[in-house]
N, C-alpha and C. Protein backbone atom coordinates (compact mmCIF):
# COMPACT_ATOMS: atom_id res chain seq x y z
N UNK A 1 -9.70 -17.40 7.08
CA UNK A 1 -9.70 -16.09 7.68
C UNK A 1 -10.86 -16.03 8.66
N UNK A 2 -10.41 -15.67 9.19
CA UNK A 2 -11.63 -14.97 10.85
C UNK A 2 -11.52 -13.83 11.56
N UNK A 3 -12.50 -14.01 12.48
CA UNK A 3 -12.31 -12.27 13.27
C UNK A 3 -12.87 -12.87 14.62
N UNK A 4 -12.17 -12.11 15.20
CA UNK A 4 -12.16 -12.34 16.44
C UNK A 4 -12.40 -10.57 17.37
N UNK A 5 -13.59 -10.60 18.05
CA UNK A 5 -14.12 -9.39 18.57
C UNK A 5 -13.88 -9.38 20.32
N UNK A 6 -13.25 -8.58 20.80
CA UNK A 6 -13.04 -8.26 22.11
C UNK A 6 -13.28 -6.86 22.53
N UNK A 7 -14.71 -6.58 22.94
CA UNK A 7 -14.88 -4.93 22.86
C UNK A 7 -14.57 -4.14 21.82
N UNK A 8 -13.51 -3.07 22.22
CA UNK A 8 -13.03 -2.56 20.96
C UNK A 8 -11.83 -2.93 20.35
N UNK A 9 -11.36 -4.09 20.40
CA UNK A 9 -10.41 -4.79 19.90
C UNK A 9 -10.73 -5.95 18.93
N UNK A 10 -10.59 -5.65 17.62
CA UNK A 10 -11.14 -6.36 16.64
C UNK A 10 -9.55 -7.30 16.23
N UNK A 11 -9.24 -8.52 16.38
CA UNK A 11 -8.57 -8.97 15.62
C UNK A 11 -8.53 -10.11 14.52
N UNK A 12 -7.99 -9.68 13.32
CA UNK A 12 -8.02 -10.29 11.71
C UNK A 12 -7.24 -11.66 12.06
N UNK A 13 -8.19 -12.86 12.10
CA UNK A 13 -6.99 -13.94 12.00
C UNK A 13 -6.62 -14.50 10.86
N UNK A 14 -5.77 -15.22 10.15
CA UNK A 14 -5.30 -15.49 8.88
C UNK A 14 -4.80 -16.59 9.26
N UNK A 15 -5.05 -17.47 8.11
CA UNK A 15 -4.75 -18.93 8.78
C UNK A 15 -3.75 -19.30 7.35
N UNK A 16 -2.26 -19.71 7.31
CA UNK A 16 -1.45 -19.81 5.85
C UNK A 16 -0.90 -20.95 6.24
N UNK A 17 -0.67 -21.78 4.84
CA UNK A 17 0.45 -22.97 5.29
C UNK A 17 1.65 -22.30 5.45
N UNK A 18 2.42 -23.67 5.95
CA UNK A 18 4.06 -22.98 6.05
C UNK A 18 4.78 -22.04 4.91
N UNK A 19 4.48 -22.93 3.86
CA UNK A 19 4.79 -22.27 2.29
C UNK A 19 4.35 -20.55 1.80
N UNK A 20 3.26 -20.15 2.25
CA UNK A 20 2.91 -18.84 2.08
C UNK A 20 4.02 -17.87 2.40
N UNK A 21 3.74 -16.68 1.63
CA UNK A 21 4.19 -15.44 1.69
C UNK A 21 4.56 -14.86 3.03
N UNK A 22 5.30 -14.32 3.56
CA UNK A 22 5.18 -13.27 4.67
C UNK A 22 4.29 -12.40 4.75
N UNK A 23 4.29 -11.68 3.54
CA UNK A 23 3.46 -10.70 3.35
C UNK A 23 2.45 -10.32 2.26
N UNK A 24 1.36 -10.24 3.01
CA UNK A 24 -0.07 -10.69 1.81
C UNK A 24 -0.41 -8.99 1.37
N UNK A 25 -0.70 -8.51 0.68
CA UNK A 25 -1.21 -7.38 0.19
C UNK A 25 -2.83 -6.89 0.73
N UNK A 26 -3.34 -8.16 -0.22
CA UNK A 26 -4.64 -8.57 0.22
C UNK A 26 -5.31 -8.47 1.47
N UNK A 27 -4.34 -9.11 2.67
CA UNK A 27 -4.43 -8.76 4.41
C UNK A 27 -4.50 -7.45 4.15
N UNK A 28 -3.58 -6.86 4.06
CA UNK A 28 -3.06 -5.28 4.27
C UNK A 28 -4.61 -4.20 3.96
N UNK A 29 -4.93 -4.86 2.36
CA UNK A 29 -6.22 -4.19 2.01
C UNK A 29 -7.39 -4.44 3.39
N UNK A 30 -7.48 -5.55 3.71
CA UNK A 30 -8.42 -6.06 4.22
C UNK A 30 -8.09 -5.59 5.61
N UNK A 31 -7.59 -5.38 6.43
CA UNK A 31 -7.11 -4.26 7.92
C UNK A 31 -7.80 -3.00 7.27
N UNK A 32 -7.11 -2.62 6.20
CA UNK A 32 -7.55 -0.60 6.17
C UNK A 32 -8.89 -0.55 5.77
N UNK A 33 -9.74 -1.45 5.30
CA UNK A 33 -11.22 -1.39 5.18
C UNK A 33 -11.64 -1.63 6.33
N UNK A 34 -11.39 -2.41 6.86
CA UNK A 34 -12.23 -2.80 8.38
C UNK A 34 -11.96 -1.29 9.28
N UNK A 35 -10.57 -0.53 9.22
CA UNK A 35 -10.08 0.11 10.03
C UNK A 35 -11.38 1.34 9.51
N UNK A 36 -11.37 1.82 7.96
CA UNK A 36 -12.33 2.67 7.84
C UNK A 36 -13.79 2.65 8.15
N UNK A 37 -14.20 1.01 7.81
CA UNK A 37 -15.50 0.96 8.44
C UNK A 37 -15.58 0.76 9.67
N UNK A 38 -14.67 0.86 10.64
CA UNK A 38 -15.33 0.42 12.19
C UNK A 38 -14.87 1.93 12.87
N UNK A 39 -13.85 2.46 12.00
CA UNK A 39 -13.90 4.09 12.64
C UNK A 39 -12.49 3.57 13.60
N UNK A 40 -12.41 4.83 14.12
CA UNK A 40 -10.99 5.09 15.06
C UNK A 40 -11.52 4.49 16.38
N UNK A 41 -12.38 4.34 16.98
CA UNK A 41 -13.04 4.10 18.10
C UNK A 41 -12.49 2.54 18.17
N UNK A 42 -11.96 1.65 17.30
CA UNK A 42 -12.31 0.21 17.48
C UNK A 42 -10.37 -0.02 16.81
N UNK A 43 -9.58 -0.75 17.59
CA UNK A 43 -8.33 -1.45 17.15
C UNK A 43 -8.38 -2.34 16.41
N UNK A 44 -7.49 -2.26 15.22
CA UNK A 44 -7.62 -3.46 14.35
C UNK A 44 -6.11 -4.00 14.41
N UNK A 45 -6.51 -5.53 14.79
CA UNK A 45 -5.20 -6.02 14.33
C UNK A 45 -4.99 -7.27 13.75
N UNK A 46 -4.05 -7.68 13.67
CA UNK A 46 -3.83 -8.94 12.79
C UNK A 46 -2.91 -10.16 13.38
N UNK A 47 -3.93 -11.69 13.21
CA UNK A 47 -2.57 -12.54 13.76
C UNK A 47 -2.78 -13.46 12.79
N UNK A 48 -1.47 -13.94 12.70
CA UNK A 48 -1.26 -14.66 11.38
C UNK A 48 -0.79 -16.23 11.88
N UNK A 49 -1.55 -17.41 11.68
CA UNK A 49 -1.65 -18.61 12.41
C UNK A 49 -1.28 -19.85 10.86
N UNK A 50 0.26 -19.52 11.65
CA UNK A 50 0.53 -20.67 10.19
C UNK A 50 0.30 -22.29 10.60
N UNK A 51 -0.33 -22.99 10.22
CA UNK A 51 -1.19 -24.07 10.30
C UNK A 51 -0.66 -25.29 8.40
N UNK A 52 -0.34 -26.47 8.79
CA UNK A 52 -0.22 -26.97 8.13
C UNK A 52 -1.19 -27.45 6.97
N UNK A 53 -2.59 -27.69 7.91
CA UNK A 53 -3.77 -27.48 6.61
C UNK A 53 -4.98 -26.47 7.39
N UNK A 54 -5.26 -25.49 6.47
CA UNK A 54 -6.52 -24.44 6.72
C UNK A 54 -7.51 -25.18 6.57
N UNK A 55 -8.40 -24.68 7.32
CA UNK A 55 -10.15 -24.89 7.52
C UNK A 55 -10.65 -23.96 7.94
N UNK A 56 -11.90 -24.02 7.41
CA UNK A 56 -12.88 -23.71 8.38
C UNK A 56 -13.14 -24.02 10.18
N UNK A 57 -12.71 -24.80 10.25
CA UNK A 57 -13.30 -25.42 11.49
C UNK A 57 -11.60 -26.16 12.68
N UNK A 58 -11.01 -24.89 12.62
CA UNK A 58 -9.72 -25.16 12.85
C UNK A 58 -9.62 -25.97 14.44
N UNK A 59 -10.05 -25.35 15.63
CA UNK A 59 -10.15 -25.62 16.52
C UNK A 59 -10.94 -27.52 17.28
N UNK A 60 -11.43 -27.48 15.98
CA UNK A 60 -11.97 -28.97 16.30
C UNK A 60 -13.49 -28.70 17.20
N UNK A 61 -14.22 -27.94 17.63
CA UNK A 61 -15.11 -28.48 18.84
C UNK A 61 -14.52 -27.20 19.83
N UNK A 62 -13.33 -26.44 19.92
CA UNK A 62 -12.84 -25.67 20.97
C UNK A 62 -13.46 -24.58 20.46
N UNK A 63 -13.87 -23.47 22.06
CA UNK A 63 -14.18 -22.01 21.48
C UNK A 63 -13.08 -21.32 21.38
N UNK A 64 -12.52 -21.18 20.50
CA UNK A 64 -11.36 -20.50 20.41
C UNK A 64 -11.93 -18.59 20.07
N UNK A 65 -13.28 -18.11 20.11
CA UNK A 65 -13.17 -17.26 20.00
C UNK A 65 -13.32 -16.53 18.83
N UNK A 66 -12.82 -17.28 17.66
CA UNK A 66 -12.45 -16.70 16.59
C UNK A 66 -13.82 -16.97 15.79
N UNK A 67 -14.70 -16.18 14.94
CA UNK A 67 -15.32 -16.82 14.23
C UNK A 67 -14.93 -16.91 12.10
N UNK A 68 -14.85 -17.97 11.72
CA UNK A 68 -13.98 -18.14 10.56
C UNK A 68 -15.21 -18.24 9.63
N UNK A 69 -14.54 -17.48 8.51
CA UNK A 69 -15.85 -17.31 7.27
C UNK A 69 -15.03 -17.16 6.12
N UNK A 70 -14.22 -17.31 5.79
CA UNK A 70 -13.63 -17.38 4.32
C UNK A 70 -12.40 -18.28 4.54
N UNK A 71 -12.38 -19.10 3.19
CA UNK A 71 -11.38 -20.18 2.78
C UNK A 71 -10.61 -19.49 2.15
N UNK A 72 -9.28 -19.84 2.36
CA UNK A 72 -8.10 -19.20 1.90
C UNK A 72 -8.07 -19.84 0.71
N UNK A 73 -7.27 -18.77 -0.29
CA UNK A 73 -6.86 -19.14 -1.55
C UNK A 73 -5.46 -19.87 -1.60
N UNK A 74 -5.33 -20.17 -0.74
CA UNK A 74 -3.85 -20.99 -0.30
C UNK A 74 -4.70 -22.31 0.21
N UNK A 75 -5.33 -23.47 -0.83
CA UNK A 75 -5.57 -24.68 -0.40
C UNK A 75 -5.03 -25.80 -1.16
N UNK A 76 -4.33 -26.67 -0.29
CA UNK A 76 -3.75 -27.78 -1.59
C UNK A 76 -2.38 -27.02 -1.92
N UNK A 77 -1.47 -28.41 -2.66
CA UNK A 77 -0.60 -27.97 -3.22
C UNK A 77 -0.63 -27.96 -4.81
N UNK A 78 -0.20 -27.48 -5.65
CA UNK A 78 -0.05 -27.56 -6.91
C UNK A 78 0.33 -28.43 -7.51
């Protein structure tokens, strides 16, 4: 997971293998907190970057912009 800041355009990135859910709950929580703490003044949105293996350090060396701080609970297979 990361965030990515453009003025007042805040967007939630989410990084899932192919296998994941459509729809995470957890995301959902995690938009309406950000939305309450940053106030109406600031857009929140969400992009969801399905990626065969998550990291930290997705981009390799590229500024992609995004800065990533939590490991998904979607690592490995079972």
């Amino acid at each position: 997971m990361g965030v990515e800041v453009n003025g007042n355009d805040v967007v939630l990135v989410v990084q899932v293998p192919p296998a994941a859910p459509e729809r995470d709950d957890d995301i959902d929580d995690i938009v309406l907190q950000l939305e309450v703490l940053l106030g109406e003044a600031v857009a929140v949105r969400t992009r969801i970057d399905v990626r065969p293996a998550c990291t930290l350090s997705p981009s390799t060396g590229v500024d992609d912009r995004v800065r990533w701080f939590f490991a998904s609970r979607y690592v490995g297979e079972d």
